[in-house]
Protein backbone atom coordinates (compact mmCIF):
# COMPACT_ATOMS: atom_id res chain seq x y z
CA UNK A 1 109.13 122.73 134.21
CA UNK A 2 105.31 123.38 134.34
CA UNK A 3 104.06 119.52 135.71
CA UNK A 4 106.24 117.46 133.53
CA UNK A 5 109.13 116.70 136.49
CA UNK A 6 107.46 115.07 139.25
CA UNK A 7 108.47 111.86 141.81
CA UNK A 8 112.17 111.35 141.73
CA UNK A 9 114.66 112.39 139.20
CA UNK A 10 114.00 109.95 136.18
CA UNK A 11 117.97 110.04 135.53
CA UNK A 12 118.57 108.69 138.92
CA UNK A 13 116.60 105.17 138.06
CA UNK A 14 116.11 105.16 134.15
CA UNK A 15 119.58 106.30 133.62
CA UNK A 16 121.53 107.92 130.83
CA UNK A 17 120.96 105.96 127.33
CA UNK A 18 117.58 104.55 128.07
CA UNK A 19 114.36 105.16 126.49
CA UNK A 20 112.34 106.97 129.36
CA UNK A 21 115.55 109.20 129.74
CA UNK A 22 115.10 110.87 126.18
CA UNK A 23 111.49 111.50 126.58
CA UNK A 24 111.74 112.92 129.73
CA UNK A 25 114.70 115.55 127.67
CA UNK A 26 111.93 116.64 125.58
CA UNK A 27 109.47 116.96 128.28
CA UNK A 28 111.88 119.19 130.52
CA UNK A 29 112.61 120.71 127.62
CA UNK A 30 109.58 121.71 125.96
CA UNK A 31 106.20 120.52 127.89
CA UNK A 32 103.88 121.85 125.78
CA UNK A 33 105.27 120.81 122.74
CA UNK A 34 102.75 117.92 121.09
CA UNK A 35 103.85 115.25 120.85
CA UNK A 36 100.79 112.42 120.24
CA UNK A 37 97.66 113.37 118.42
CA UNK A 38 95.33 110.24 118.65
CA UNK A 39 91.77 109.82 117.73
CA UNK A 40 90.85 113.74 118.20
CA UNK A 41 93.37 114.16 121.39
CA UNK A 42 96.86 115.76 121.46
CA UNK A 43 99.22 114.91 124.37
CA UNK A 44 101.91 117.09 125.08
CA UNK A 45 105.32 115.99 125.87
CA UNK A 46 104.84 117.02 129.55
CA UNK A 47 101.46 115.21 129.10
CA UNK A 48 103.01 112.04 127.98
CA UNK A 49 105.40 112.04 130.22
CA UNK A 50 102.79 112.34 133.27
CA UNK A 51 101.09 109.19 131.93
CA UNK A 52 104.06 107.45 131.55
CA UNK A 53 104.98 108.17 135.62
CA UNK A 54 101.29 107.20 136.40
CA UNK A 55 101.86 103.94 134.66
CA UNK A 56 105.03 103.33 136.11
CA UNK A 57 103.79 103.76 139.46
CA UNK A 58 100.60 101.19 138.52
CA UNK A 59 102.87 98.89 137.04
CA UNK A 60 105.35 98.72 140.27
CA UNK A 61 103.12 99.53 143.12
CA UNK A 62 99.32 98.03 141.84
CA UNK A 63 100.44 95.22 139.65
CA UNK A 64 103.87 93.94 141.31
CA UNK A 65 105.80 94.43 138.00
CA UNK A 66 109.77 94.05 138.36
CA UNK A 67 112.55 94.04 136.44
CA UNK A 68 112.72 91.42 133.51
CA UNK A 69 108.99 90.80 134.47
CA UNK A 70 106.83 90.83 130.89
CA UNK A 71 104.16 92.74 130.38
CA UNK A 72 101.84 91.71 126.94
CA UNK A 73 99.16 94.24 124.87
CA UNK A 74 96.34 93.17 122.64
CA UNK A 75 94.79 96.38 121.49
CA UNK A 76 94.82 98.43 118.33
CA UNK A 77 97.09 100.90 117.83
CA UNK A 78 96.69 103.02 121.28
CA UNK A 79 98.15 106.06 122.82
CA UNK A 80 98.51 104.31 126.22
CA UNK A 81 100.14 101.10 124.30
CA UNK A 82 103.10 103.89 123.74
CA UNK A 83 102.79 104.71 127.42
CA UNK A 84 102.93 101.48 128.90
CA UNK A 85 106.06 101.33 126.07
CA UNK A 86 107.67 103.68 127.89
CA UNK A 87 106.71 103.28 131.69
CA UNK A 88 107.82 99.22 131.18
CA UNK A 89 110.95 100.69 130.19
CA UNK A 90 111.28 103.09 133.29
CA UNK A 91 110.75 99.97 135.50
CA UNK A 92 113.33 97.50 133.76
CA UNK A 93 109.97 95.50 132.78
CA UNK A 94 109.82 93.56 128.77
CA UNK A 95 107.24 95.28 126.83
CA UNK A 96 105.40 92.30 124.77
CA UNK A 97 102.81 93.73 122.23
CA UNK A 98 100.59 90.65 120.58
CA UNK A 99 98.87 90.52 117.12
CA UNK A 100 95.62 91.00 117.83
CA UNK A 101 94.65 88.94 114.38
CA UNK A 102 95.69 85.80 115.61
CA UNK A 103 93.76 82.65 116.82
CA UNK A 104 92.97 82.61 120.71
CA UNK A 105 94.92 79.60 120.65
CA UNK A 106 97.75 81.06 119.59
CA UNK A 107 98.07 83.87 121.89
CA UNK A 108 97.46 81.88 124.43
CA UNK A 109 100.63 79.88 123.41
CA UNK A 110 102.81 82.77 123.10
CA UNK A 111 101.30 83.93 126.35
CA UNK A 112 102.59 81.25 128.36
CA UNK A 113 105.87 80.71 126.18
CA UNK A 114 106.83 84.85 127.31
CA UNK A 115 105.46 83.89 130.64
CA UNK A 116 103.81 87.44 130.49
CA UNK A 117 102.94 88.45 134.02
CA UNK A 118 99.94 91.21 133.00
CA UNK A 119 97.82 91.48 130.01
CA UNK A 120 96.80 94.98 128.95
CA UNK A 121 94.02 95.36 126.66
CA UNK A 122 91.07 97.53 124.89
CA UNK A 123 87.39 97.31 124.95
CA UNK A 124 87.33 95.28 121.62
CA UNK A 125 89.72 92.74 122.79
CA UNK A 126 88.63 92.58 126.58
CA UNK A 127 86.98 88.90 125.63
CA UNK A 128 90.08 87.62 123.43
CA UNK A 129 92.40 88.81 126.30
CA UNK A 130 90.62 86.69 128.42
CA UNK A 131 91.10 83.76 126.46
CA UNK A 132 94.73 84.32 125.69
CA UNK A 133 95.71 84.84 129.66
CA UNK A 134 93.37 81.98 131.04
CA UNK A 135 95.38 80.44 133.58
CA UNK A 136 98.48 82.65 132.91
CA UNK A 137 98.59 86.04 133.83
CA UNK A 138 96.42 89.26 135.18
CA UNK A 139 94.68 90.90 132.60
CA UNK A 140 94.17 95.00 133.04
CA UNK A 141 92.36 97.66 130.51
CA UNK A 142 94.66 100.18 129.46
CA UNK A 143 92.94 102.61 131.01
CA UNK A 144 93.59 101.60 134.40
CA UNK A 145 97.17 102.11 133.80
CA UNK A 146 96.93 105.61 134.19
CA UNK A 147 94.42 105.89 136.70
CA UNK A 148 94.40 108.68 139.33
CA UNK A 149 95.60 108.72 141.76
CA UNK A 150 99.26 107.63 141.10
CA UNK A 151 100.31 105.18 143.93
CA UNK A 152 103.60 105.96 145.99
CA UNK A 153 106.46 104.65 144.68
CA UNK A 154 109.63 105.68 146.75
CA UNK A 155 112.53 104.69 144.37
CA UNK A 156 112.47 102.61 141.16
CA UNK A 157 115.00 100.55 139.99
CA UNK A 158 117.97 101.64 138.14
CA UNK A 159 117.75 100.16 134.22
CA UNK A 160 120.88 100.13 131.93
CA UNK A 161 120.62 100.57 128.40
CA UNK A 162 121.13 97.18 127.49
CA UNK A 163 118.15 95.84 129.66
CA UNK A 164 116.07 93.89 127.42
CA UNK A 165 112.80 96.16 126.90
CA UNK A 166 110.96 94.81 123.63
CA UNK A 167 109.70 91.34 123.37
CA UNK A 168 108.81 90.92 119.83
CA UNK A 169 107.19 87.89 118.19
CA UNK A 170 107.88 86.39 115.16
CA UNK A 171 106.71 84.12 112.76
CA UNK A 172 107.66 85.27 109.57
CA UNK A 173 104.87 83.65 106.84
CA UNK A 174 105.50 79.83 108.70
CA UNK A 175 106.54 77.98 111.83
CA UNK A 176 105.92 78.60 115.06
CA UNK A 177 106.00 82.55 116.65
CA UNK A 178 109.53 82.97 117.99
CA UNK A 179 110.42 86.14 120.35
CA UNK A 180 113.15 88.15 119.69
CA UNK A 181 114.20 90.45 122.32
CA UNK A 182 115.68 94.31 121.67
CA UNK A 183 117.69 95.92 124.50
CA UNK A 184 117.25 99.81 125.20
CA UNK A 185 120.31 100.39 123.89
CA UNK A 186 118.87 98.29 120.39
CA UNK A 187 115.81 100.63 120.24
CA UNK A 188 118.07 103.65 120.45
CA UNK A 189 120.40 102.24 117.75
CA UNK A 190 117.41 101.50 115.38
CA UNK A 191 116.24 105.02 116.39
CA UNK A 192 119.52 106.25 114.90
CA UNK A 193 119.43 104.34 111.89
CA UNK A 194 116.10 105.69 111.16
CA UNK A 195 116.68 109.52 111.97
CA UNK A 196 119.55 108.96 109.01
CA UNK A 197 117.24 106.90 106.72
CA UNK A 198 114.45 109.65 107.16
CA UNK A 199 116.49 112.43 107.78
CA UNK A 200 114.23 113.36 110.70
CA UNK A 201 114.74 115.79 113.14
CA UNK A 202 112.16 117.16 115.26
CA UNK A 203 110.38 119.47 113.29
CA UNK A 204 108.95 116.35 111.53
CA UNK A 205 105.14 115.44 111.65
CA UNK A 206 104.82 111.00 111.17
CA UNK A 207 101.40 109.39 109.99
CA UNK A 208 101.43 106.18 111.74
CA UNK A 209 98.74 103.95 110.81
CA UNK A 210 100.52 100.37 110.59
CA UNK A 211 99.84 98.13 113.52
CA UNK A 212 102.21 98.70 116.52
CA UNK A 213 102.27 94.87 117.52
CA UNK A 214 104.80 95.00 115.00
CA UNK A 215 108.12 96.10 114.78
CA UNK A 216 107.85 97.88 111.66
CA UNK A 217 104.96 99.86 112.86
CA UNK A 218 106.33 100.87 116.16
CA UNK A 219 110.20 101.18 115.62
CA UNK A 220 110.17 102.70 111.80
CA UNK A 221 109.05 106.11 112.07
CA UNK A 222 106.55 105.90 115.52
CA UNK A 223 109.54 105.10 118.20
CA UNK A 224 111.55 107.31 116.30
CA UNK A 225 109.58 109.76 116.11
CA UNK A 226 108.72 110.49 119.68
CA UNK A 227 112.78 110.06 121.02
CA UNK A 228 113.58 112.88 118.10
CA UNK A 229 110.65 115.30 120.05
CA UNK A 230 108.38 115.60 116.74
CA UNK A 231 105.10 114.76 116.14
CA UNK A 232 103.05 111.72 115.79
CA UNK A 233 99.89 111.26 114.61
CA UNK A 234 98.18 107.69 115.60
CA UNK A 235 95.64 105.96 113.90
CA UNK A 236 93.88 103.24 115.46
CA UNK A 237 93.59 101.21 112.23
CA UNK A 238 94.52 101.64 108.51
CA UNK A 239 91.22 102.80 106.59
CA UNK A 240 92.87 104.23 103.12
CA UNK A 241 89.90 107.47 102.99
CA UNK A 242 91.19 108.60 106.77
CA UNK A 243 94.99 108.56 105.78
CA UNK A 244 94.02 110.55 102.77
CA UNK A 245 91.90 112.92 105.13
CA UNK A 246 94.64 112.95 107.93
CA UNK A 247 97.68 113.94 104.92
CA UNK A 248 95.35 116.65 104.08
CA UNK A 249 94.54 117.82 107.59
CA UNK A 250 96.93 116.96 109.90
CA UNK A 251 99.53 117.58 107.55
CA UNK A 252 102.19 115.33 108.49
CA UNK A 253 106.01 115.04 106.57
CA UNK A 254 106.27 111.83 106.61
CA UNK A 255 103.88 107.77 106.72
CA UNK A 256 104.96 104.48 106.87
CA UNK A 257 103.24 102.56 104.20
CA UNK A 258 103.39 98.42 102.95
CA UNK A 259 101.98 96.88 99.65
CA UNK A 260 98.80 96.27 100.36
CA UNK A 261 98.29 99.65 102.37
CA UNK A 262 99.46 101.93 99.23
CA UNK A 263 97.07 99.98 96.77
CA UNK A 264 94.49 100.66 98.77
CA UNK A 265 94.77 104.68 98.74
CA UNK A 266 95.71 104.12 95.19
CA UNK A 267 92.51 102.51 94.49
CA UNK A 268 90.70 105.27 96.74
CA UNK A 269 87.88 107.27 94.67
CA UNK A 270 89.84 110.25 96.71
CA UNK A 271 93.50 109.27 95.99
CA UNK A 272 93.01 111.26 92.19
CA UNK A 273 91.90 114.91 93.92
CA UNK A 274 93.88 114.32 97.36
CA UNK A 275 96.07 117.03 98.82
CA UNK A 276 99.49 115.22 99.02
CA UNK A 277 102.08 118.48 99.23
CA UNK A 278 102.02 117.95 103.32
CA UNK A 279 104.66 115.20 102.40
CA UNK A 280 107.84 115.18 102.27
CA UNK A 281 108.17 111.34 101.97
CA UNK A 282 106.99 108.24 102.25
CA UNK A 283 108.89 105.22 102.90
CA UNK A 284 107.71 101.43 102.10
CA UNK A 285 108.09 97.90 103.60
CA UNK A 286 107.91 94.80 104.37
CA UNK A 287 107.81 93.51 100.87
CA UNK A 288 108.46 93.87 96.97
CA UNK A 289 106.52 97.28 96.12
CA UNK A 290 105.15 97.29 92.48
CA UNK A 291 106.48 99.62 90.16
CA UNK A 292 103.33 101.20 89.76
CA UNK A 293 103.06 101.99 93.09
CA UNK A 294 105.79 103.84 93.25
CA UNK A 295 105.66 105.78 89.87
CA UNK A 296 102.24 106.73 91.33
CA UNK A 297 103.37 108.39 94.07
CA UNK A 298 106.06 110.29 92.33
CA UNK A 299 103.91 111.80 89.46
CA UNK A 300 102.13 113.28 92.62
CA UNK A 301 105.75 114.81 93.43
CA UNK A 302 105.96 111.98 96.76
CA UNK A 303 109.43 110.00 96.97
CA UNK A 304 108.56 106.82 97.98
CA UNK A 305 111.58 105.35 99.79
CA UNK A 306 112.24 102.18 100.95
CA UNK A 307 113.25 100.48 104.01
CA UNK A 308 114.74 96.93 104.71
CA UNK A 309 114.67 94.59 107.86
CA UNK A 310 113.36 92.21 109.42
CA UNK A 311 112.22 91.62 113.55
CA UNK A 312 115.18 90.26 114.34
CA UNK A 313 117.21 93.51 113.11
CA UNK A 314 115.14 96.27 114.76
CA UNK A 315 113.90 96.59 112.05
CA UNK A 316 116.07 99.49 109.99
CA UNK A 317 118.88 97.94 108.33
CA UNK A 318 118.77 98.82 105.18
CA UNK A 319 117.47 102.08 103.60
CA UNK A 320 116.41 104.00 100.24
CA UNK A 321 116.81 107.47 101.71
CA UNK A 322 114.06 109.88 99.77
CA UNK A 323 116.52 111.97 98.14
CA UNK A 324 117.89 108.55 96.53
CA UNK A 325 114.35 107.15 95.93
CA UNK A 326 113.44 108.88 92.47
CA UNK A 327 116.69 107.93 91.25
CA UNK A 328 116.63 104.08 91.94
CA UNK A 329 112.93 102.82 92.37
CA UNK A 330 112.82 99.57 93.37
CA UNK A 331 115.93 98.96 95.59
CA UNK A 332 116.22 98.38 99.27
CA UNK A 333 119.13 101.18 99.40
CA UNK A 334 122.39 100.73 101.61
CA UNK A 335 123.13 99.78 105.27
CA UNK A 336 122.47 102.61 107.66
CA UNK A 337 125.28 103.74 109.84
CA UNK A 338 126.36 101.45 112.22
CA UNK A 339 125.33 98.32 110.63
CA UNK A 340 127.34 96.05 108.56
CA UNK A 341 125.83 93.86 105.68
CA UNK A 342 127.29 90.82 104.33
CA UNK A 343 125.84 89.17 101.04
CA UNK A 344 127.04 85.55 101.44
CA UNK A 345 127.48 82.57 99.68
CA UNK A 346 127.24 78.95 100.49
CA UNK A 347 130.57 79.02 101.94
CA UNK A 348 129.68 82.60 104.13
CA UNK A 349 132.15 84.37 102.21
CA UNK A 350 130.83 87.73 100.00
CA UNK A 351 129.97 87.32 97.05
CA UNK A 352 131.57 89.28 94.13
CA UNK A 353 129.46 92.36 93.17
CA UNK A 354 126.41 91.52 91.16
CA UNK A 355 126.44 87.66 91.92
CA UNK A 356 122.90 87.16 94.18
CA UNK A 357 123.81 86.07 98.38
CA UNK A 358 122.11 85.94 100.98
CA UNK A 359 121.51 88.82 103.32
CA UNK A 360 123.29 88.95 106.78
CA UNK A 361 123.37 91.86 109.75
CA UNK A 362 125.30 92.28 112.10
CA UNK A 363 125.04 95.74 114.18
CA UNK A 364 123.63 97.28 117.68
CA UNK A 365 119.94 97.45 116.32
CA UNK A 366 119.99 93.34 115.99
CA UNK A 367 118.17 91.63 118.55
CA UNK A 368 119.79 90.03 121.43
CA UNK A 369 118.73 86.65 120.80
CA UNK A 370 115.48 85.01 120.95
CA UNK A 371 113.45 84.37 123.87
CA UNK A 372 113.78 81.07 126.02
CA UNK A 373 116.20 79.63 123.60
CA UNK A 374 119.62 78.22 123.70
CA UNK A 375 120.32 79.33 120.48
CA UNK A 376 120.51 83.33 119.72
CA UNK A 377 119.61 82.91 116.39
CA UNK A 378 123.34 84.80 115.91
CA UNK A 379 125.88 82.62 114.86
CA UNK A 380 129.25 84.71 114.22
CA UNK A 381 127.02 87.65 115.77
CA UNK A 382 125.45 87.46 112.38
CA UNK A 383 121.47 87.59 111.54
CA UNK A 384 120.95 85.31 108.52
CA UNK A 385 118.07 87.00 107.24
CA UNK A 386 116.80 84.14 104.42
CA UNK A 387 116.42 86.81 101.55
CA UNK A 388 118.44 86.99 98.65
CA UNK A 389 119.98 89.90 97.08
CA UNK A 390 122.82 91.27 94.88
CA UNK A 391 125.07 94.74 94.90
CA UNK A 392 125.29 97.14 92.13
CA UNK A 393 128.59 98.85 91.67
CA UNK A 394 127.47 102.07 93.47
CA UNK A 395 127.13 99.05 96.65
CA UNK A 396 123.25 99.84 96.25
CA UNK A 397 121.38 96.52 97.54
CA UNK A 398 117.78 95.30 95.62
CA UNK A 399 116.12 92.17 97.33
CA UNK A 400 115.80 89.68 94.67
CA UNK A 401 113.85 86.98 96.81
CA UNK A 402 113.61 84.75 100.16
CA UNK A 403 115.86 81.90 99.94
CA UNK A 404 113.61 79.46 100.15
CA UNK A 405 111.38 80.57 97.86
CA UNK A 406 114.32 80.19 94.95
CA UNK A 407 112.99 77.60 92.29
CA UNK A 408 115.27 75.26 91.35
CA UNK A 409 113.96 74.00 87.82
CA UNK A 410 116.41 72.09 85.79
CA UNK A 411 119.47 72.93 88.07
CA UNK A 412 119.32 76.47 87.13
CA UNK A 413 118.05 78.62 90.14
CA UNK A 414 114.78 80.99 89.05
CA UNK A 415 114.80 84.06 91.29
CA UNK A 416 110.58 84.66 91.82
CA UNK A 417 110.85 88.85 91.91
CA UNK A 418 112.87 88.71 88.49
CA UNK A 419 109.82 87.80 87.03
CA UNK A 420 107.45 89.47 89.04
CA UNK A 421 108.64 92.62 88.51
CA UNK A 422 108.53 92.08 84.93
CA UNK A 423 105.18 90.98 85.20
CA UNK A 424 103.94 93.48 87.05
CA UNK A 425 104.69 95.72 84.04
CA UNK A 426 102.19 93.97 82.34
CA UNK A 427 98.59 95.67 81.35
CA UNK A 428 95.65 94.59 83.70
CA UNK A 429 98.79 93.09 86.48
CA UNK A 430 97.69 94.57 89.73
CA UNK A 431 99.32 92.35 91.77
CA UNK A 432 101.34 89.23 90.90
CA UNK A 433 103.74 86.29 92.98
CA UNK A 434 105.60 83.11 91.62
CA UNK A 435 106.34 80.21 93.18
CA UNK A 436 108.04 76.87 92.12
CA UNK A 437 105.62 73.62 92.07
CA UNK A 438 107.03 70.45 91.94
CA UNK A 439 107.46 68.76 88.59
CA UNK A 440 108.46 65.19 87.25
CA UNK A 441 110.77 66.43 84.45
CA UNK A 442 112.54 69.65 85.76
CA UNK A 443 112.15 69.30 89.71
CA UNK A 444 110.13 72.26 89.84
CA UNK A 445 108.75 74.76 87.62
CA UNK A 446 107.09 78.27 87.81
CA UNK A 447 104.20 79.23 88.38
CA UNK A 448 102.47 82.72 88.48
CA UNK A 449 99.80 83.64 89.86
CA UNK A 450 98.08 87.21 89.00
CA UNK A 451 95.62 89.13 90.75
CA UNK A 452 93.87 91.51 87.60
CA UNK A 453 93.12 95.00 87.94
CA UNK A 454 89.92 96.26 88.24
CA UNK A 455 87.84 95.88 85.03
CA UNK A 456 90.95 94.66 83.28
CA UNK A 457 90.29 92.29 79.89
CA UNK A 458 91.40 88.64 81.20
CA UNK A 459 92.13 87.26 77.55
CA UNK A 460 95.39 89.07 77.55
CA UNK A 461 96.19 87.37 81.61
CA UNK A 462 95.88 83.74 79.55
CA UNK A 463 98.97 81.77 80.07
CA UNK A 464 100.08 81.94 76.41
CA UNK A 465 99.98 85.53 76.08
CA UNK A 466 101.91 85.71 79.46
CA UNK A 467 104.93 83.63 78.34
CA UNK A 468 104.75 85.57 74.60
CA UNK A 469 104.66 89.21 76.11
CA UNK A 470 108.12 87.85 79.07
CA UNK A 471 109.95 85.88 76.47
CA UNK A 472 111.84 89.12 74.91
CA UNK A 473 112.29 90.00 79.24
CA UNK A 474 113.65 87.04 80.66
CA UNK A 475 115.40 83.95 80.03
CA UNK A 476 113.18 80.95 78.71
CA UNK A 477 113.47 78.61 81.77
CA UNK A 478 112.36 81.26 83.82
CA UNK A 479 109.02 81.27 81.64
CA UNK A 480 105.82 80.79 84.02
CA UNK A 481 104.73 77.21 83.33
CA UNK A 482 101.25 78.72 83.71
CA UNK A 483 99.27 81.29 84.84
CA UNK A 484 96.24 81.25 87.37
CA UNK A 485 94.18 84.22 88.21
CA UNK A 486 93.07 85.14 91.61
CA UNK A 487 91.06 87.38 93.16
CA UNK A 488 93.61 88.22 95.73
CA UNK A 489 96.74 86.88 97.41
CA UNK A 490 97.14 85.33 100.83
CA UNK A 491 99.16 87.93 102.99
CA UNK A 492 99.92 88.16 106.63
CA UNK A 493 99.03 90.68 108.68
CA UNK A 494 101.94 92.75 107.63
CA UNK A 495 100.87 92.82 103.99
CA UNK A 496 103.30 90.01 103.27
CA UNK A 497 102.44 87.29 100.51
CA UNK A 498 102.19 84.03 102.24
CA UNK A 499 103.82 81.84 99.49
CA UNK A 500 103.84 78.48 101.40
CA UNK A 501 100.13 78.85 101.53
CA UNK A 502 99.88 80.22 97.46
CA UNK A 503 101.72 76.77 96.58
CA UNK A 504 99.39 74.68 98.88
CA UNK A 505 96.64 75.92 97.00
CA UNK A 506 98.65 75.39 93.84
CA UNK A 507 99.10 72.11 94.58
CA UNK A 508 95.98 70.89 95.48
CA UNK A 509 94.41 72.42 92.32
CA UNK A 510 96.82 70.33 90.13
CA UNK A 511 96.02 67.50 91.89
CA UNK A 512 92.26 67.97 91.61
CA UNK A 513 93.05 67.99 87.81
């Protein structure tokens, strides 16, 4: 192969079944095929794998990486984050990539809690690197992982497929970050799961735009993507006029979208003229997606699918494949090959079809356990994912809620998307949540609070016109006890409404009154 096979044969240290071993495949096998286009630049496969044996090399022979040692990121989305991805995984290193929108203070925690041994970064978070390795670890710009010339490296280290490679951080929307950690052999599973969920082969083009500090952004479609041999197009950040632009030019099959990210193109000037027939699909995440949201997208002749997961599973678990999406908009789909779900009760057993339980795992893509803990997080080999949801008789699963965000008012339990979905079918609801805030009487009661849309009249958004236009929808204890208007809601960085945070502020404003 023209330049792509170089140093010793990968198979003879990466070994069969790991990461580095596939995209070396599609580099022997096609060099010049492209692979990455990011910010005006394609890489080929033979030019991706180069870098990735350049930063293998730097990794072992500049920065004293070994096996099991971690090695962090704090960078946008970056072609050279996916080589370092890759070239950790050559060396039997833990690839740690950290959410650049957190506090100093908090990466500096997680730094020293994943013990990272080097700290790769970009120009724009060269000073925040700084502040989150002080004391901990050796900080390097990305660039220098690839710097010429390669050192000598005579042999690397053989890595099996289930060597942890992923170190990935969670919080969820409270508590304190917790790592869970993904073997090779995970990433290839979830890498599966998603080839069936998409239907991707390598002929397909992804629009990745979704931060890659997170699961969902790395292992959904970008991951996937690259160990299939098809094309990725990287975006450093999310800007909603550039992923209309990039549909239009690049022409890519297939994006990764979450809530907040299809509102905005929604809500583009551009979204109404925009050349969409590039797609094949786009699949969702990460939370409930409105009903408007997706009928938009398929008037434009887009299936919006859906998938289901969580950091702890990979993520892919659960999927609305796009040839199922027109038919049932809304649902989280079934479990991908491979992976077993369990909707269970109090007791653990399943529950009977159509009765609401909570969501279990179980399956290669789920994390090994989490990082520096006694506990795996596992028990049974089970994840206990917190959210609540019910089969129809087809065995097609819809998320109904997070378990502890089920209001219990009155000793009947209120699921909070029953009503939001209703209410989002309201005129002038762009965005809605409910939660339950305590109460003397019934224990708690709900509450909703509604973000209007854009020049939409507020008199009809009044809390008795609420409760009149749900009371023919939904049972009358599930009524909102009132309505407050917002601007926007709190979300995480993954587009996720941070409901302990909507109830603080609930709070507080009832007891200002």
């Amino acid at each position: 192969m023209s330049g792509a096979r170089s140093g010793p044969s990968l198979c003879g240290d990466a070994g069969p079944g790991t990461l580095p071993a596939l995209l070396w495949a599609h580099a022997d096998a096609a060099p010049q095929r492209p692979a990455l286009h990011y910010l005006g630049r394609t890489f080929s496969y033979g030019e991706l794998w180069r870098r990735v044996e350049l930063a293998s090399a730097h990794l072992v022979a500049t920065w004293g990486i070994r096996p099991g040692d971690r090695v962090g990121t704090l960078c946008l989305n970056h072609a050279l984050q996916l080589v370092l991805l890759f070239a950790c995984a050559r060396v039997g290193a833990m690839f740690v990539p950290l959410n650049y929108r957190l506090a100093a203070a908090e990466l500096h925690a997680i730094a020293g809690h994943a013990r990272l041994a080097l700290l790769c970064h970009d120009d724009a978070h060269a000073a925040l690197a700084q502040e989150a390795g002080d004391g901990q670890c050796r900080l390097a710009h990305l660039d220098r992982i690839v710097d010429h010339p390669a050192p000598r490296v005579a042999s690397y280290p053989h890595v099996a497929g289930n060597a942890p490679l992923l170190l990935a951080y969670t919080s969820g929307t409270t508590g304190k970050p917790k790592g869970a950690v993904h073997t090779q052999a995970g990433l290839l599973a979830n890498a599966r799961a998603s080839w069936w969920a998409h239907g991707m082969t390598r002929d397909d083009h992804v629009l990745s735009v979704l931060p890659t500090f997170h699961v969902g952004g790395l292992c959904i479609q970008t991951l996937p993507a690259l160990l299939a041999g098809a094309q990725v197009t990287l975006h450093d950040r999310f800007a909603p006029g550039a992923w209309l632009a990039s549909v239009a030019q690049a022409c890519p099959s297939l994006a990764l979208m979450v809530p907040a990210t299809l509102r905005a193109v929604l809500e583009h000037p551009g979204w109404d003229g925009a050349d969409l027939s590039p797609l094949r699909g786009v699949m969702a995440g990460s939370a409930t997606i409105p009903r408007s949201y997706i009928d938009a997208f398929h008037a434009r002749g887009v299936p919006l699918g859906q998938v289901y997961g969580a950091t702890e599973t990979g993520p892919v678990s659960v999927a609305l494949k796009l040839e199922d999406a027109m038919a049932r908009p809304g649902y989280a789909g079934w479990p991908v090959p491979e992976v077993a779900v369990r909707l269970a009760g109090p007791d653990g057993a399943e529950v009977a079809q159509g009765e609401v339980g909570e969501l279990w795992v179980q399956g290669p893509n789920v994390m090994a356990g989490y990082w520096n803990q006694p506990d795996d997080g596992l028990p049974g080999g089970w994840f206990r994912s917190g959210d609540l949801a019910h089969r129809d008789a087809d065995g097609c699963i819809e998320v109904v809620g997070r378990s502890k965000d089920m209001i219990i008012s009155g000793g009947e339990n209120i699921y909070p998307a029953e009503i939001e979905n209703v209410l989002l079918g309201l005129p002038g609801v762009q965005e809605c949540a409910v939660v339950g805030v305590a109460d003397a009487r019934w224990g708690e009661v709900p509450v909703a609070v509604i973000v209007p849309a854009p020049g939409a009249d507020r008199a009809p958004l009044a809390p008795a016109p609420v409760r009149e236009a749900l009371a023919a929808r939904i049972a009358r204890f599930k009524l909102p006890r009132d309505v407050v208007l917002l601007d926007d809601l709190p979300r995480s960085a993954l587009g996720k409404v941070m409901k302990p945070q909507l109830r603080a502020l609930l709070e507080s404003q009832r007891q200002g009154d």
